[in-house]
C-alpha atoms as a PDB file:
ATOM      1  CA  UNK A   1       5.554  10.871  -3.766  1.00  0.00           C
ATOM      2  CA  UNK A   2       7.296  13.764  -1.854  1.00  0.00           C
ATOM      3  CA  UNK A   3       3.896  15.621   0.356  1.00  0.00           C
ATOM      4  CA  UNK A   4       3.531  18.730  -1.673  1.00  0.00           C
ATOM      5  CA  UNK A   5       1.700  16.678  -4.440  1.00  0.00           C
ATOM      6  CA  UNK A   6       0.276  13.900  -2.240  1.00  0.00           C
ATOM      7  CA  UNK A   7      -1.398  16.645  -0.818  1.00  0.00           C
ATOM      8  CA  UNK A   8      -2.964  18.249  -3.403  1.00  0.00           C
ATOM      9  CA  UNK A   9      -4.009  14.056  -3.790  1.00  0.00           C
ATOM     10  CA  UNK A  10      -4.950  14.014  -0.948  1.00  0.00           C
ATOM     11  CA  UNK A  11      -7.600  16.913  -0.353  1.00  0.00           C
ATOM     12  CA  UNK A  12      -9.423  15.721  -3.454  1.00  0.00           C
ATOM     13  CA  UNK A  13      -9.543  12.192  -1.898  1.00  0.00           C
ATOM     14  CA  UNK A  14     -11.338  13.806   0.933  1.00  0.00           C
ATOM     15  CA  UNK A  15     -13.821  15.573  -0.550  1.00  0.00           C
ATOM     16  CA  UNK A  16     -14.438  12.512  -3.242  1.00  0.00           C
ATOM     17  CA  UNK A  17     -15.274  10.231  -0.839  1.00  0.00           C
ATOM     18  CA  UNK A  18     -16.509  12.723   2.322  1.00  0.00           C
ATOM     19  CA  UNK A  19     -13.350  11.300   4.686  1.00  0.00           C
ATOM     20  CA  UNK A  20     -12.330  13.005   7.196  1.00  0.00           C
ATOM     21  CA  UNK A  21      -8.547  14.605   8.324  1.00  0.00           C
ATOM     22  CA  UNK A  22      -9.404  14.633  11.801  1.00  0.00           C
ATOM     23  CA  UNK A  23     -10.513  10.982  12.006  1.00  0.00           C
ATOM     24  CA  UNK A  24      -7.105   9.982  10.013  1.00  0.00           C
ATOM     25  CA  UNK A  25      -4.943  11.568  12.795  1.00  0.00           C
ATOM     26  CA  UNK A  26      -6.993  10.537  15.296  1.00  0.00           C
ATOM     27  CA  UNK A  27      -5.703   6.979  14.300  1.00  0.00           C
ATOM     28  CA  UNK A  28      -2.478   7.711  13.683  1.00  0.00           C
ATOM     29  CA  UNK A  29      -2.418   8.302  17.454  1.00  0.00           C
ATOM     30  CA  UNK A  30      -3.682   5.290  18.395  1.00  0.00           C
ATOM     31  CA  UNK A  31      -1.183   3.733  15.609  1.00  0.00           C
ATOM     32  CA  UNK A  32       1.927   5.131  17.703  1.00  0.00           C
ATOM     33  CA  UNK A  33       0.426   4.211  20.888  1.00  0.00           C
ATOM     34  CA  UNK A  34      -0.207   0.504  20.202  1.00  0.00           C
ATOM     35  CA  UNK A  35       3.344   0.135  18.495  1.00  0.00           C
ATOM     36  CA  UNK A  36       5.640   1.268  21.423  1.00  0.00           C
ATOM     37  CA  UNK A  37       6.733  -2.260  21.512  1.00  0.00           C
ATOM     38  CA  UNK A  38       6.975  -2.807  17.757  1.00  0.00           C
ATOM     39  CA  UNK A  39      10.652  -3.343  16.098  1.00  0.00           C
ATOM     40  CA  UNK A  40      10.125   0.496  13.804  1.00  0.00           C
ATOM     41  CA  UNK A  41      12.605   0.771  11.520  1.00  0.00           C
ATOM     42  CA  UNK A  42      14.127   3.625   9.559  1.00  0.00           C
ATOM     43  CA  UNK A  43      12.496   3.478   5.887  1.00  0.00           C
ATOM     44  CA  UNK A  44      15.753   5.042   4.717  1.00  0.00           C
ATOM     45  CA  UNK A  45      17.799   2.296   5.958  1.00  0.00           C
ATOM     46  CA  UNK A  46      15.152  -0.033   3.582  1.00  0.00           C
ATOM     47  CA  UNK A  47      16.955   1.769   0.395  1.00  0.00           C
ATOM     48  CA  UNK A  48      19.422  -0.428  -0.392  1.00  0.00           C
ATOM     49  CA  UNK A  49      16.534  -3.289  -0.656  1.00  0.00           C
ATOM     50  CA  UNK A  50      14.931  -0.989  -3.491  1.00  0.00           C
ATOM     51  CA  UNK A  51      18.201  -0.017  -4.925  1.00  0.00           C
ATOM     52  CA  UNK A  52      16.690  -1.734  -8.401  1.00  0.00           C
ATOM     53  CA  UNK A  53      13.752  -2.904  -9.779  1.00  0.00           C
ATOM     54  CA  UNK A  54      10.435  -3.861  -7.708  1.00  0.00           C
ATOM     55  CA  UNK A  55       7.414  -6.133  -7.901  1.00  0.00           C
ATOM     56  CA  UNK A  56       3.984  -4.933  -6.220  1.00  0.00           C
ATOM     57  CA  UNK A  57       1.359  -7.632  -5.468  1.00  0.00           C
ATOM     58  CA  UNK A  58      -2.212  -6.658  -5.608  1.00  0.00           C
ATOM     59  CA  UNK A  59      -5.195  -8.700  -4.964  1.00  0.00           C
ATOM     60  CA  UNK A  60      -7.194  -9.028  -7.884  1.00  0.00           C
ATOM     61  CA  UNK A  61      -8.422 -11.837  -9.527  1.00  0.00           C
ATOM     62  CA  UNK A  62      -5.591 -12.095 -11.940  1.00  0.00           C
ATOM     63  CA  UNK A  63      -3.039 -12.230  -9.519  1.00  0.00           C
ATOM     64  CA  UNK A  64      -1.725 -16.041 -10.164  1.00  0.00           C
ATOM     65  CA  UNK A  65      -2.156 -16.072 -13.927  1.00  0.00           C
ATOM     66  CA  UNK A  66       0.381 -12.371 -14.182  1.00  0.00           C
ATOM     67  CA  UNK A  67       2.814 -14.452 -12.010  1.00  0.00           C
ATOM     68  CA  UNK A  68       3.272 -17.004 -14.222  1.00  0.00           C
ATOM     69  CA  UNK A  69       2.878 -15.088 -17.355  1.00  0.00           C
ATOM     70  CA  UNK A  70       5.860 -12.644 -15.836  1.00  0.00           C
ATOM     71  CA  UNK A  71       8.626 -13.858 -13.111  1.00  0.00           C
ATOM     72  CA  UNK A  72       8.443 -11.168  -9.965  1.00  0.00           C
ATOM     73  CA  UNK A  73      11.452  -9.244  -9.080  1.00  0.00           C
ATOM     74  CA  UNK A  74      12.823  -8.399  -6.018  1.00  0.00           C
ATOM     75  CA  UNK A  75      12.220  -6.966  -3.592  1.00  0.00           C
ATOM     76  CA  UNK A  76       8.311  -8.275  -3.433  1.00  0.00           C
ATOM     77  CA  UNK A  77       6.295  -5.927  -1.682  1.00  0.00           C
ATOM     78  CA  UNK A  78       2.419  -6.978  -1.280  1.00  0.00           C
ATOM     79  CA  UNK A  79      -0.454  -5.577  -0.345  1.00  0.00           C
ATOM     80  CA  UNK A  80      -2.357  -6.912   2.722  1.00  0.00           C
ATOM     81  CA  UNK A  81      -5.165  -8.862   0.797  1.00  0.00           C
ATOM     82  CA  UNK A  82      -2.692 -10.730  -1.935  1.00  0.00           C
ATOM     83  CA  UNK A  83      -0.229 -11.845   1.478  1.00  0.00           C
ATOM     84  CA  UNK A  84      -2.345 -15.276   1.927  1.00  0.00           C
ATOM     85  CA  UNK A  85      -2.670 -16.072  -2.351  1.00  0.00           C
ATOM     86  CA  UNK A  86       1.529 -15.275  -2.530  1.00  0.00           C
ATOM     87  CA  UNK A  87       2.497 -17.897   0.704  1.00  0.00           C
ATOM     88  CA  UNK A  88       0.091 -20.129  -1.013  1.00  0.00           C
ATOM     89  CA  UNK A  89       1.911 -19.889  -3.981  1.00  0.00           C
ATOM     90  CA  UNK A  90       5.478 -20.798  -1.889  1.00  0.00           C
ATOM     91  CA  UNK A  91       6.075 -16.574  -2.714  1.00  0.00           C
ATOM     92  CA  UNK A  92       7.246 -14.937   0.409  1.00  0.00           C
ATOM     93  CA  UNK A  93       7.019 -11.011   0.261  1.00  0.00           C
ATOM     94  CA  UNK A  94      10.126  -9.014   1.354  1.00  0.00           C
ATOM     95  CA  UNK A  95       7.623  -6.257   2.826  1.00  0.00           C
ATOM     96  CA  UNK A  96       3.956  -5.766   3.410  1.00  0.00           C
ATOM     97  CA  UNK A  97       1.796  -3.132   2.981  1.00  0.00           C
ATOM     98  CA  UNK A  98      -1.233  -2.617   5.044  1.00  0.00           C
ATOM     99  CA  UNK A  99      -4.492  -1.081   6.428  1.00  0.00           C
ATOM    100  CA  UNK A 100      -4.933  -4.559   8.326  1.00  0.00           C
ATOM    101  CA  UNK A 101      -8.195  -5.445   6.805  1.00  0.00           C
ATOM    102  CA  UNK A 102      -6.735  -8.383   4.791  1.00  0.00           C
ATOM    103  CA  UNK A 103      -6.131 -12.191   6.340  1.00  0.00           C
ATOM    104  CA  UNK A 104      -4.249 -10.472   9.651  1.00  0.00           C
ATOM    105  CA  UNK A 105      -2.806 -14.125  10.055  1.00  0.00           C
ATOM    106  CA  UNK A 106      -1.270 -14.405   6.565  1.00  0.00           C
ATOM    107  CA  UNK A 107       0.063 -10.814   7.822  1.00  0.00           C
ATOM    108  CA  UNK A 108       1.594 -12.013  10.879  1.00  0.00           C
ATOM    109  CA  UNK A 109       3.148 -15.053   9.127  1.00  0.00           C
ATOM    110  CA  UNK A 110       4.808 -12.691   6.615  1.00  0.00           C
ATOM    111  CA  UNK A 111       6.706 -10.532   9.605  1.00  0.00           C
ATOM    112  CA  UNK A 112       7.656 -13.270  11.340  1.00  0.00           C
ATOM    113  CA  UNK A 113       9.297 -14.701   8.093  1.00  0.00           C
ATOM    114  CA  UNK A 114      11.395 -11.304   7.905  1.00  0.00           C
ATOM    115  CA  UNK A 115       9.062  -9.292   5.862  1.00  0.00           C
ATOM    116  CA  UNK A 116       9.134  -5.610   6.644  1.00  0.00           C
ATOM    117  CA  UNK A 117       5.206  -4.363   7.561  1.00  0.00           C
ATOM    118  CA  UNK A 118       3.808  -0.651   6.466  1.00  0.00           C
ATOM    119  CA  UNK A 119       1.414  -0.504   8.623  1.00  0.00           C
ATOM    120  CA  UNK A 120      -1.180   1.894   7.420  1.00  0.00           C
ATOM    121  CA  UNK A 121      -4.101   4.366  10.209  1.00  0.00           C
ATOM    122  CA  UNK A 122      -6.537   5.909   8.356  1.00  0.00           C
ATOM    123  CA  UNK A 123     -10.123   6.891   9.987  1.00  0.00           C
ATOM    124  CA  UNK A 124     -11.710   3.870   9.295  1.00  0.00           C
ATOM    125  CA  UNK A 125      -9.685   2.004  10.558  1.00  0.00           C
ATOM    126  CA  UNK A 126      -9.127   2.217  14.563  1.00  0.00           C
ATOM    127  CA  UNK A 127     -10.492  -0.650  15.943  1.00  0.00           C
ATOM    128  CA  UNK A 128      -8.213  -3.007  13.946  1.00  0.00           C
ATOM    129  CA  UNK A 129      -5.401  -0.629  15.042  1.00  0.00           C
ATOM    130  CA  UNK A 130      -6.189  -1.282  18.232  1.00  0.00           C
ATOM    131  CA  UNK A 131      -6.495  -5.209  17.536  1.00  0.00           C
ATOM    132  CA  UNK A 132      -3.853  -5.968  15.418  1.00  0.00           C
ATOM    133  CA  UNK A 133      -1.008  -3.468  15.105  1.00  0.00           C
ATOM    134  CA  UNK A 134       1.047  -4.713  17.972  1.00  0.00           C
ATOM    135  CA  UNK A 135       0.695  -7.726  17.095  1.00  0.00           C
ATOM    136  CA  UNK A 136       3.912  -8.101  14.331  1.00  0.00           C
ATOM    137  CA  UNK A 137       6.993  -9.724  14.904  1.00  0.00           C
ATOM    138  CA  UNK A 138       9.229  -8.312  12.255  1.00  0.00           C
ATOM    139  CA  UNK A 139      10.563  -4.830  11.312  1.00  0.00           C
ATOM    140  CA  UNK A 140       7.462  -1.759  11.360  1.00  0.00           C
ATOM    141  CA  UNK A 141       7.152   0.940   9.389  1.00  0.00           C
ATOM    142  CA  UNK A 142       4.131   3.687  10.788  1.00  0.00           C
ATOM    143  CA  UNK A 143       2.597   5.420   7.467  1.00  0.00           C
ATOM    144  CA  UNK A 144      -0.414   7.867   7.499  1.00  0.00           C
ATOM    145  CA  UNK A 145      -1.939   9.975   4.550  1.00  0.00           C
ATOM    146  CA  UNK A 146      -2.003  12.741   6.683  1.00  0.00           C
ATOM    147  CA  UNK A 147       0.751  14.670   8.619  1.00  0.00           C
ATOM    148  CA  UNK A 148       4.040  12.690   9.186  1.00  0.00           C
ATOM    149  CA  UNK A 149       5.707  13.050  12.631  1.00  0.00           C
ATOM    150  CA  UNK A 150       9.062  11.819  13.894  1.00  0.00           C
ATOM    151  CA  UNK A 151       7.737   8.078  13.328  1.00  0.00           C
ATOM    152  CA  UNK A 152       5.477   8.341  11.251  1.00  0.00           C
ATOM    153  CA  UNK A 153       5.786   8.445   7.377  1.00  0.00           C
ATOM    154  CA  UNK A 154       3.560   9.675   4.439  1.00  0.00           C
ATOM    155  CA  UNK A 155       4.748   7.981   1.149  1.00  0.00           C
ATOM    156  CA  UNK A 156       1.730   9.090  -0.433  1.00  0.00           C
ATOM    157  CA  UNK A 157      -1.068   6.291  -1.781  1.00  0.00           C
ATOM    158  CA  UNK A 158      -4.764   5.437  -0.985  1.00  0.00           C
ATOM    159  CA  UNK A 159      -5.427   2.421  -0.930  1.00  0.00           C
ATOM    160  CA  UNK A 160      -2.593  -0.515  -0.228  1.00  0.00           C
ATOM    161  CA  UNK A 161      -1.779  -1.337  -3.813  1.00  0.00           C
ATOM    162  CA  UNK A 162      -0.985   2.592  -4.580  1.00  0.00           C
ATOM    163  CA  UNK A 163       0.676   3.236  -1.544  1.00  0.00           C
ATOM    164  CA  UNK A 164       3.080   0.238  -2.226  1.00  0.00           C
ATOM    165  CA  UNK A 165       4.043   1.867  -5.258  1.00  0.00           C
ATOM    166  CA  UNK A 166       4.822   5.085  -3.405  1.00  0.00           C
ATOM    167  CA  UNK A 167       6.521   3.493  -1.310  1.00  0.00           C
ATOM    168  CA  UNK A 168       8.613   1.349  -3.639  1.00  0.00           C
ATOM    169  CA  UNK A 169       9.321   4.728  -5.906  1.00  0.00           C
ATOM    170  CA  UNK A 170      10.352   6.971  -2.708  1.00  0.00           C
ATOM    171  CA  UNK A 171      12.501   3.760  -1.646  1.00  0.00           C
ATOM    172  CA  UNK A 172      14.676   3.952  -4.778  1.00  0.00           C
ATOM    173  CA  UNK A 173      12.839   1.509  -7.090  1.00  0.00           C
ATOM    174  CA  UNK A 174      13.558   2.937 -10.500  1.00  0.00           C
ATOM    175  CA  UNK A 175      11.611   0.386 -12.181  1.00  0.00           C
ATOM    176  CA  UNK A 176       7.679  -1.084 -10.728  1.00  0.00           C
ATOM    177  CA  UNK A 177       5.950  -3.981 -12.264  1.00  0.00           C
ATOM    178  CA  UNK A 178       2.966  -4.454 -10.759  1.00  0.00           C
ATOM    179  CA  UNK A 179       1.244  -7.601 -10.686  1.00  0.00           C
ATOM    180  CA  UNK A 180      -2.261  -9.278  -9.655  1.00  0.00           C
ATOM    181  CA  UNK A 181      -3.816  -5.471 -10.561  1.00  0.00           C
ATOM    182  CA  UNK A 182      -7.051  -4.969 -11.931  1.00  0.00           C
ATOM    183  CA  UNK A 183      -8.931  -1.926 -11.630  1.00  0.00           C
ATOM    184  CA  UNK A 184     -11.855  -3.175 -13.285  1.00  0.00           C
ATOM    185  CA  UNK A 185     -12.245  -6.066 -11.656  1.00  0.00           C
ATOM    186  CA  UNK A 186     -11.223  -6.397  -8.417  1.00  0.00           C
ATOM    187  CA  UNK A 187     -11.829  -8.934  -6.442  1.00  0.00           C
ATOM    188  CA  UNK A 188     -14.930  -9.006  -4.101  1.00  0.00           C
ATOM    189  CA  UNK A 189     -14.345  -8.492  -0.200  1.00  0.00           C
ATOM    190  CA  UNK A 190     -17.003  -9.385   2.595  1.00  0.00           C
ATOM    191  CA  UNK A 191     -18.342  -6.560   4.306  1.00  0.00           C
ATOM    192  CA  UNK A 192     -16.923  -3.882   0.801  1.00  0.00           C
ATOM    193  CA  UNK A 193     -19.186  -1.865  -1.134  1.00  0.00           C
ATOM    194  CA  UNK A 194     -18.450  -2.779  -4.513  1.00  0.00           C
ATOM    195  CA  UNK A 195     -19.042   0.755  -5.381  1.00  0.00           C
ATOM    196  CA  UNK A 196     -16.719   2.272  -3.286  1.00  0.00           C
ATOM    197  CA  UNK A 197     -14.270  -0.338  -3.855  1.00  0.00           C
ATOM    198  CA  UNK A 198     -14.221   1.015  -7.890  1.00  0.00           C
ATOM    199  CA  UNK A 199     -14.328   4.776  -6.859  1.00  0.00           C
ATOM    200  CA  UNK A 200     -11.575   3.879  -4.279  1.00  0.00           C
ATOM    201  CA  UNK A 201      -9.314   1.686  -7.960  1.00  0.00           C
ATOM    202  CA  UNK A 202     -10.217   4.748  -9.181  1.00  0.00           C
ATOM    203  CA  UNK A 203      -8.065   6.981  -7.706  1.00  0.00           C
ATOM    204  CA  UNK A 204      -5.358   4.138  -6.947  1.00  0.00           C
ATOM    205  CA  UNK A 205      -5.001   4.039 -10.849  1.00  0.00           C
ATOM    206  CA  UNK A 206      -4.787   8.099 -10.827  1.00  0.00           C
ATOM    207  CA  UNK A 207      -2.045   7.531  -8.474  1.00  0.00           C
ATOM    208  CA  UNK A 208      -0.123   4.595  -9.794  1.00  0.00           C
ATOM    209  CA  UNK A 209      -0.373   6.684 -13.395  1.00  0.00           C
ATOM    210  CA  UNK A 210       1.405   9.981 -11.833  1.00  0.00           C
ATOM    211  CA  UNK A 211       4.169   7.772 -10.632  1.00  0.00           C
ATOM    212  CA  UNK A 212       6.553   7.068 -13.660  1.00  0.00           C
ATOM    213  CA  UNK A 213       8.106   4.108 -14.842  1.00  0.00           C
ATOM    214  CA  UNK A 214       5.171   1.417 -13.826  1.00  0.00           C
ATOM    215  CA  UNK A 215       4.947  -1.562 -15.791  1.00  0.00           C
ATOM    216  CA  UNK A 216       1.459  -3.150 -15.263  1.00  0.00           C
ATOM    217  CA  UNK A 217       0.694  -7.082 -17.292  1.00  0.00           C
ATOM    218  CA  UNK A 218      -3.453  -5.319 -17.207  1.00  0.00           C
ATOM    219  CA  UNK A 219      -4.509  -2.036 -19.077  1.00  0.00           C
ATOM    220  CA  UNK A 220      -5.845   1.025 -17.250  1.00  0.00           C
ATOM    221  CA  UNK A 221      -9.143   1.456 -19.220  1.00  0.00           C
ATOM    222  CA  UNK A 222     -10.680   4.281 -17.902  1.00  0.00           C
ATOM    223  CA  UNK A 223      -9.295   8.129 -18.604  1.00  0.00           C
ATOM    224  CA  UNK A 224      -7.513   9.611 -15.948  1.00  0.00           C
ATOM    225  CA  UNK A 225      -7.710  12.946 -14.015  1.00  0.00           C
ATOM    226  CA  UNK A 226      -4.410  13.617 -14.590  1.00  0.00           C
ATOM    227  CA  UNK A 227      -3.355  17.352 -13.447  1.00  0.00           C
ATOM    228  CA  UNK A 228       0.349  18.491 -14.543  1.00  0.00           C
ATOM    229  CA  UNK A 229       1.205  18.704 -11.343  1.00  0.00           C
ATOM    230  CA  UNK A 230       0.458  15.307 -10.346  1.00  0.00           C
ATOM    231  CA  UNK A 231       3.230  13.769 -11.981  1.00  0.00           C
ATOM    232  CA  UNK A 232       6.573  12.805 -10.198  1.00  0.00           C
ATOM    233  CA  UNK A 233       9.173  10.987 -12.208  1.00  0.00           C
END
């Protein structure tokens, strides 16, 4: 999603759920500071990886049962939270996508393995900047939903599932099947509002639906908000 219409995305998000700008780039900063170290890659020398078709893991309940009922393609690109439930399975993402509030260890194991990490600062998020973001082995990517910099991308995407497919789409993926998504029914998470976890599927589905050319194995119930200009095929 080029920034013209994540932006328009993204001021909505803002006043939706009473985030703050500021607080976002304030992390960033602390993302960039933590990573000096870190193995940051180019994301355009990732398009040849996404040159096809991709798979996007998500977290929800249904993740095992969409596997087997549909193979993955490659590349596999997961969310944070699904990481632990895919090595489990013997599945071994090509790249991760994160806000580091999944199972950081899973994470970790992933990079090591070769998986390439999007590692995600948003304002509520800092501390486990601070804690964790150093901390991977493998190739980096730095993403923010606010202002990209030098090293420092803005796919577009809210929450990790979305942004995967953003990612995926501005990577070259001309086909997304996304599997282990349920915006319904997502699977519960210690210390998550349930409430704010639905508002925030919400506007992941809004998201996923401006895309073009997702395949999901679960139906969007609920009506979008679709705008015209939202969509980018």
């Amino acid at each position: 999603m080029r920034p013209p219409e994540w932006e328009q995305f993204y001021e909505r998000i803002l006043s939706d759920m009473g985030y703050s700008r500021e607080e976002d780039e304030a992390t960033v900063r602390i993302l960039k500071a933590v990573t000096t170290g870190s193995d940051l890659v180019d994301p355009d020398d990732l398009r040849p990886m996404f040159s096809d078709g991709a798979t996007v893991f998500g977290d929800a309940p249904c993740l095992e049962d969409d596997i087997r009922s549909r193979p993955p393609l490659g590349p596999l690109v997961a969310s944070g939270s699904a990481v632990r439930r895919l090595l489990a399975l013997g599945i071994r993402p090509d790249a991760v996508v994160t806000d580091l509030d999944g199972d950081i260890d899973a994470q970790l194991e992933a990079s090591r393995s070769g998986a390439v990490t999007f590692i995600h600062a948003h304002g509520d998020n800092g501390e486990l900047v601070r804690m964790h973001a150093g901390k991977f082995e493998g190739p980096v990517v730095l993403t923010t939903q606010s202002i990209p910099s030098t090293t420092v991308f803005n796919f577009g995407g809210f929450t990790d599932g979305d942004r995967a497919v953003c990612i995926a789409r501005e990577l070259g993926a001309r086909s997304i099947l996304l599997e282990g998504f349920d915006f319904e029914h997502p699977n519960p998470k210690e210390g998550s509002d349930p409430a704010v976890k639905l508002r925030k599927l919400a506007w992941a589905r809004e998201i996923i639906a401006s895309v073009g050319g997702v395949e999901t194995l679960r139906p969007m119930l609920r009506a979008f908000r679709i705008q015209p200009w939202c969509f980018v095929l």
